[in-house]
N, C-alpha and C. Protein backbone atom coordinates (compact mmCIF):
# COMPACT_ATOMS: atom_id res chain seq x y z
N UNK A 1 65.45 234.98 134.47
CA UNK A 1 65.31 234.93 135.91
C UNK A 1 66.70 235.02 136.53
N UNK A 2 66.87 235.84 137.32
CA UNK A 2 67.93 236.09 138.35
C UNK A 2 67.78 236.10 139.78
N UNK A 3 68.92 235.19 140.75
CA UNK A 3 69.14 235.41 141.64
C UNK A 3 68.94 236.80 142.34
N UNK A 4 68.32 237.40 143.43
CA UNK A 4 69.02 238.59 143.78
C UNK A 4 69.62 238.42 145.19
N UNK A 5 70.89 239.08 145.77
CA UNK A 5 70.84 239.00 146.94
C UNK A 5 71.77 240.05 147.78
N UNK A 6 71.03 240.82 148.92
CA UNK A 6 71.31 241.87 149.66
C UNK A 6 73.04 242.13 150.02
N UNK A 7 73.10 242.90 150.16
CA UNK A 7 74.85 242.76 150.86
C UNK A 7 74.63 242.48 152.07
N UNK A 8 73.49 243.14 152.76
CA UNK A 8 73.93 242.58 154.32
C UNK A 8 73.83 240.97 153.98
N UNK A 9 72.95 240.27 153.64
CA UNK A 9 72.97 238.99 153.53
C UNK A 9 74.39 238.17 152.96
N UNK A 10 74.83 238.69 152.22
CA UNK A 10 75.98 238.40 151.70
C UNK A 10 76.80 238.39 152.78
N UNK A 11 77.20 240.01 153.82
CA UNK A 11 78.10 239.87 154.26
C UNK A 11 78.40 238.86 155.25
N UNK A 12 76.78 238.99 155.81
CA UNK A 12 76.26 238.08 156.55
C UNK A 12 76.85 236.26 156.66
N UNK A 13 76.85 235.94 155.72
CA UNK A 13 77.58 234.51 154.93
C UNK A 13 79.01 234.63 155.04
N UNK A 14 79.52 235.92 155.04
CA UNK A 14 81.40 235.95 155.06
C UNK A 14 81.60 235.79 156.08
N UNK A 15 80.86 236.67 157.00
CA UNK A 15 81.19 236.34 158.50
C UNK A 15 81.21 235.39 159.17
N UNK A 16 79.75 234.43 158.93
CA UNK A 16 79.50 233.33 159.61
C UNK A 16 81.27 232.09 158.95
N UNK A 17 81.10 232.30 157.75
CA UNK A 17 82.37 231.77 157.29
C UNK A 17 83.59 231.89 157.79
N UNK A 18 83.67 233.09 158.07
CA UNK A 18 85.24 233.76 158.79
C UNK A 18 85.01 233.37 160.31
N UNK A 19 84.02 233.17 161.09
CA UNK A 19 83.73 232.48 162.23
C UNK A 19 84.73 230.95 162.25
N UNK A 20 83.83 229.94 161.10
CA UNK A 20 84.16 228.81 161.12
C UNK A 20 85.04 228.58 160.02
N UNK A 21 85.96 229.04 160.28
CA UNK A 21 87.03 229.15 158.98
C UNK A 21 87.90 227.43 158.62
N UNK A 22 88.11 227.57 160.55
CA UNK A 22 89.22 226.25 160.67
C UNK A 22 88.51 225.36 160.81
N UNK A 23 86.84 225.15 160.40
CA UNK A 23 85.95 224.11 160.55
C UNK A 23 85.72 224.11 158.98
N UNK A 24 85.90 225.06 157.87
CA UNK A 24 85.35 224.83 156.48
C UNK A 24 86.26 225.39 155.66
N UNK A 25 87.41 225.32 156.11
CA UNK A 25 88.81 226.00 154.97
C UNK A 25 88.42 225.00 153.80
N UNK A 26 88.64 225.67 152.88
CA UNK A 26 88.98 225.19 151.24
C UNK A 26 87.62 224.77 150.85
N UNK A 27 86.34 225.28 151.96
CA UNK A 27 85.01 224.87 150.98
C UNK A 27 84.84 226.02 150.51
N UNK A 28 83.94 225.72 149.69
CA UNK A 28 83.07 226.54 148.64
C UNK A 28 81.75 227.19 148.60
N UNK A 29 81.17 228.18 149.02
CA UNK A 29 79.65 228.07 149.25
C UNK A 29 78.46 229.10 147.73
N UNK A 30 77.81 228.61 147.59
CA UNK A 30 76.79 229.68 146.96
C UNK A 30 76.09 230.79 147.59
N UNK A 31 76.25 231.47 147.42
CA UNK A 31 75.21 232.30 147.91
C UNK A 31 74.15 233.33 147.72
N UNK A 32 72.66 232.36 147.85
CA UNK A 32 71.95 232.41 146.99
C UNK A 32 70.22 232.35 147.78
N UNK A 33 69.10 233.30 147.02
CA UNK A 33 68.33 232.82 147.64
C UNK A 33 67.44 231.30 146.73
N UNK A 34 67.43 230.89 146.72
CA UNK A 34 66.65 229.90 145.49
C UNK A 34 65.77 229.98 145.07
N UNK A 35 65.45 231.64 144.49
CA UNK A 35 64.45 231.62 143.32
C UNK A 35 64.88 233.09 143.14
N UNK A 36 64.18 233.55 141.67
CA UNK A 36 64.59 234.52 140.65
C UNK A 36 63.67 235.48 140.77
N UNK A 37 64.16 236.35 139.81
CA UNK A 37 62.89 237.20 139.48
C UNK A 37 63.53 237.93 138.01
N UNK A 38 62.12 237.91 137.27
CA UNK A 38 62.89 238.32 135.83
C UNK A 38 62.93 240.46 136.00
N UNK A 39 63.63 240.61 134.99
CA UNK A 39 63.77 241.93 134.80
C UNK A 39 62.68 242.80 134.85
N UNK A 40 61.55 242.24 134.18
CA UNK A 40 60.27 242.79 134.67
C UNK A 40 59.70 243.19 135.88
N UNK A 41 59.58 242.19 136.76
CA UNK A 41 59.50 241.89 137.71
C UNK A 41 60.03 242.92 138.54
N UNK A 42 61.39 242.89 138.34
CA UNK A 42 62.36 243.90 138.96
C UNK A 42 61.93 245.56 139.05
N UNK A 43 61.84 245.34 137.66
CA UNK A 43 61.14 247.25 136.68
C UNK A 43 59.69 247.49 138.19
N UNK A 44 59.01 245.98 137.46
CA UNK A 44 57.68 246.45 138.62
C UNK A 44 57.52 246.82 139.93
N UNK A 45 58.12 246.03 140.68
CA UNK A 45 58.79 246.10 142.30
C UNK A 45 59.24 247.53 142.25
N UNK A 46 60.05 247.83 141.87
CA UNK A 46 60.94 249.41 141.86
C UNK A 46 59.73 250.45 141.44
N UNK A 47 59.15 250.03 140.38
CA UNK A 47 57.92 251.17 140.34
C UNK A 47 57.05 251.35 141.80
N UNK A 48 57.13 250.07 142.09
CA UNK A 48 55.57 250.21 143.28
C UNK A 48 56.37 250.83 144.47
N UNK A 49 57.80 250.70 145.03
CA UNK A 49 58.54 250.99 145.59
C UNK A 49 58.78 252.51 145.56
N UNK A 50 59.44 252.99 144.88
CA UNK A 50 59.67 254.64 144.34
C UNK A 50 58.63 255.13 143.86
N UNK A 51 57.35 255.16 143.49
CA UNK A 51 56.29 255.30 143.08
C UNK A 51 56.62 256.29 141.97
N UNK A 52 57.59 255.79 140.86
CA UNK A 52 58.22 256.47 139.83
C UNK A 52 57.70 255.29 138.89
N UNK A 53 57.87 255.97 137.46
CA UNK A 53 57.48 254.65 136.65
C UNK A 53 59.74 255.10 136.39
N UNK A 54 59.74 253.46 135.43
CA UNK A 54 61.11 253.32 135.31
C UNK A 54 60.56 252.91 133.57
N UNK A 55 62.29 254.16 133.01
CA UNK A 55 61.88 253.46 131.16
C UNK A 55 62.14 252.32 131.30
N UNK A 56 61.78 251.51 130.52
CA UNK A 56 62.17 250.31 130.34
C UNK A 56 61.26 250.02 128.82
N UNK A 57 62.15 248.92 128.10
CA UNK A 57 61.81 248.04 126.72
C UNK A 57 61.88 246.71 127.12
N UNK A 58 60.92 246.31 126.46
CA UNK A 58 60.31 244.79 126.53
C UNK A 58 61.40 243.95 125.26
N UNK A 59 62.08 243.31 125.64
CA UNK A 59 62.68 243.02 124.20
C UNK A 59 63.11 240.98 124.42
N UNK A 60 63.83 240.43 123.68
CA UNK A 60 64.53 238.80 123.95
C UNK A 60 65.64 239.12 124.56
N UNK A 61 65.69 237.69 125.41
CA UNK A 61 66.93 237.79 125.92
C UNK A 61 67.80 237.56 124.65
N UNK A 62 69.09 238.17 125.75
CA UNK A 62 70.83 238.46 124.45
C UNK A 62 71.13 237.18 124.42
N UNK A 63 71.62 236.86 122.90
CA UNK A 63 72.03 235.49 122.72
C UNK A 63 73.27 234.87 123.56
N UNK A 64 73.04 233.71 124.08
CA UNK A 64 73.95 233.79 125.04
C UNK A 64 73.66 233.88 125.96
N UNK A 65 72.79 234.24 126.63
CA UNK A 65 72.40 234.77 128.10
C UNK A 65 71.21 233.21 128.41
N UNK A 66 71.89 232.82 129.51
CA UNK A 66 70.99 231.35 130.08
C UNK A 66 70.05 232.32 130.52
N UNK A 67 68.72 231.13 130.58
CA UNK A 67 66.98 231.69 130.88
C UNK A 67 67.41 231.86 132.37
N UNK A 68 68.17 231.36 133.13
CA UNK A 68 67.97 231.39 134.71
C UNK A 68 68.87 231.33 135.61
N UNK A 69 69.37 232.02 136.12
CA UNK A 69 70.65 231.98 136.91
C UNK A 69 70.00 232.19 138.75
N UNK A 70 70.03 231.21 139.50
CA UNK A 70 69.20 230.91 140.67
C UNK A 70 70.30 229.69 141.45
N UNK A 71 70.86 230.55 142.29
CA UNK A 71 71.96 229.67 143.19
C UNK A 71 71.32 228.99 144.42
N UNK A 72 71.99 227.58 144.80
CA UNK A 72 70.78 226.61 145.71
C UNK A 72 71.97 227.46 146.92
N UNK A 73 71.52 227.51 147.97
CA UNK A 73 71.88 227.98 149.44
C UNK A 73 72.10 226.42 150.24
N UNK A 74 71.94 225.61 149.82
CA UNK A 74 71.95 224.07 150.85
C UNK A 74 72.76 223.82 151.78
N UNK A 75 74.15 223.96 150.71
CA UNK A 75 75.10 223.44 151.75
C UNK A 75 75.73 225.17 152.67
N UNK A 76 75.47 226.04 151.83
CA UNK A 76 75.11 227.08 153.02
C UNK A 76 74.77 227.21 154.41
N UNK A 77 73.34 226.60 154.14
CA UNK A 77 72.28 226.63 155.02
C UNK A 77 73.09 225.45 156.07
N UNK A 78 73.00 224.04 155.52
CA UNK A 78 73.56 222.97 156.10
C UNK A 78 74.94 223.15 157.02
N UNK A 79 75.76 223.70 156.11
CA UNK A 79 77.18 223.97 157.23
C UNK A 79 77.45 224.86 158.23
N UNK A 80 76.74 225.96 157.71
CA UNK A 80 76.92 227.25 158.51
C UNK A 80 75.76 228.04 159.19
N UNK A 81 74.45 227.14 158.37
CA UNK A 81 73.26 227.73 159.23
C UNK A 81 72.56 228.85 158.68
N UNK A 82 73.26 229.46 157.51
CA UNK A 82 73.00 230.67 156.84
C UNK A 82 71.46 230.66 156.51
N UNK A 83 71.04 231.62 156.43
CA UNK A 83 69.42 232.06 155.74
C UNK A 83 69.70 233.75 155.03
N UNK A 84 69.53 233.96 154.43
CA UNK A 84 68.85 235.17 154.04
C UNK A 84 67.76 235.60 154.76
N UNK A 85 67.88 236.93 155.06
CA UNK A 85 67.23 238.00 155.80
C UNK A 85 66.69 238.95 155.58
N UNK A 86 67.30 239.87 154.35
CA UNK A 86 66.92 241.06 153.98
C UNK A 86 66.93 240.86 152.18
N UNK A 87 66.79 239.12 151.76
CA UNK A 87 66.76 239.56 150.13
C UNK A 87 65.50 239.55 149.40
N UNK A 88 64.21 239.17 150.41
CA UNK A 88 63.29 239.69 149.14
C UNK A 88 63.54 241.04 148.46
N UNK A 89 62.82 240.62 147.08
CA UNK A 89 63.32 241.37 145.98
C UNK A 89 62.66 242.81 146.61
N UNK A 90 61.91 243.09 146.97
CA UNK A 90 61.15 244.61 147.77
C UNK A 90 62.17 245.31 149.08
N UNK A 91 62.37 243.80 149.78
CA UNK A 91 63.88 244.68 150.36
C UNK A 91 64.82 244.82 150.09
N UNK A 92 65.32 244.49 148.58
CA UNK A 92 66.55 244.77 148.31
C UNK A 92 66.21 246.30 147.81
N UNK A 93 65.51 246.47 146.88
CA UNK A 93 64.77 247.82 146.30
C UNK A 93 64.59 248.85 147.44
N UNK A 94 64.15 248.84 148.72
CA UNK A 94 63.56 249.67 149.50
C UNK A 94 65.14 249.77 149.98
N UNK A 95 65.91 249.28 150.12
CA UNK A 95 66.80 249.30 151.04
C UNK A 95 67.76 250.58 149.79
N UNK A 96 67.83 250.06 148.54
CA UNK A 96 69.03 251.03 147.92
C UNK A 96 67.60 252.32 147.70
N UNK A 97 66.87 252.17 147.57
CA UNK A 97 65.89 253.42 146.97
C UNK A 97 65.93 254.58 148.32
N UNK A 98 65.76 253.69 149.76
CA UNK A 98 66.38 254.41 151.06
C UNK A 98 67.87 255.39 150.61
N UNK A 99 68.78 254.65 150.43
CA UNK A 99 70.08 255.01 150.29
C UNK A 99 70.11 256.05 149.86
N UNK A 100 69.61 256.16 147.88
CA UNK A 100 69.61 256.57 147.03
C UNK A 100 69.03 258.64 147.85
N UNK A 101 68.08 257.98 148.43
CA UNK A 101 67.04 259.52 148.89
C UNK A 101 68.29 260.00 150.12
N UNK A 102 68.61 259.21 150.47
CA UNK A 102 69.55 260.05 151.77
C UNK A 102 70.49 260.62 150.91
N UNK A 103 71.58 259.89 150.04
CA UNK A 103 72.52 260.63 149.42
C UNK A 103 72.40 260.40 147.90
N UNK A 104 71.60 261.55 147.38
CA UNK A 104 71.31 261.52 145.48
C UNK A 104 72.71 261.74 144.96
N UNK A 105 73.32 262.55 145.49
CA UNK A 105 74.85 262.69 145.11
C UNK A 105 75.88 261.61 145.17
N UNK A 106 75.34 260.42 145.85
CA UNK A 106 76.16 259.47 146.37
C UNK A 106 77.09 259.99 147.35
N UNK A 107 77.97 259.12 148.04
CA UNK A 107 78.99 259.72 149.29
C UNK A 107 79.96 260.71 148.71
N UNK A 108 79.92 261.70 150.01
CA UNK A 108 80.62 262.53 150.19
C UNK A 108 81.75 262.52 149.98
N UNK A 109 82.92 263.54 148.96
CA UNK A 109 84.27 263.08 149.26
C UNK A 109 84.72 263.07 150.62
């Protein structure tokens, strides 16, 4: 299980931060929505999304690799008011699968 989370949402959190800078210098924040979604999950969303199937192998996680990486937003939320906006896992997908169709080449030199 993994965190996912949007850039606008992200940037979203720098800003509000860079707002209240001289109110939260030297804190620390997560930024996170508080819950996961496994790789599967991910594969599936993107299929129903692009209406492509995606290869994918079913296999164990790599040794080493924790079952769950899921960051709490609290003191986020608490200091600065932050929420996430655009990270369900379908809008993170729709949003790069958008991208992806405008520029297949990626940006222009």
């Amino acid at each position: 299980m993994r965190d996912f989370v949007h850039v606008l949402d992200i940037a979203d959190s720098h800003l509000l931060a860079l707002e209240e800078i001289d109110r939260v210098h030297g804190e620390s924040f997560n930024v996170g929505t508080t819950s996961g979604y496994s790789n599967l999950q991910v594969v599936q969303a993107a299929e129903r999304i692009t209406g492509r199937k995606v290869p994918h192998k079913l296999s164990p996680r790599r040794p080493g690799d924790p079952a769950t990486l899921v960051a709490s937003n609290e003191k986020l939320r608490r200091m600065l008011g932050w929420e996430p906006k655009h990270s369900s896992l379908e809008s993170i997908i729709e949003s790069a699968w958008d991208w992806r169709k405008r520029f297949p080449d990626g940006y222009p030199d």
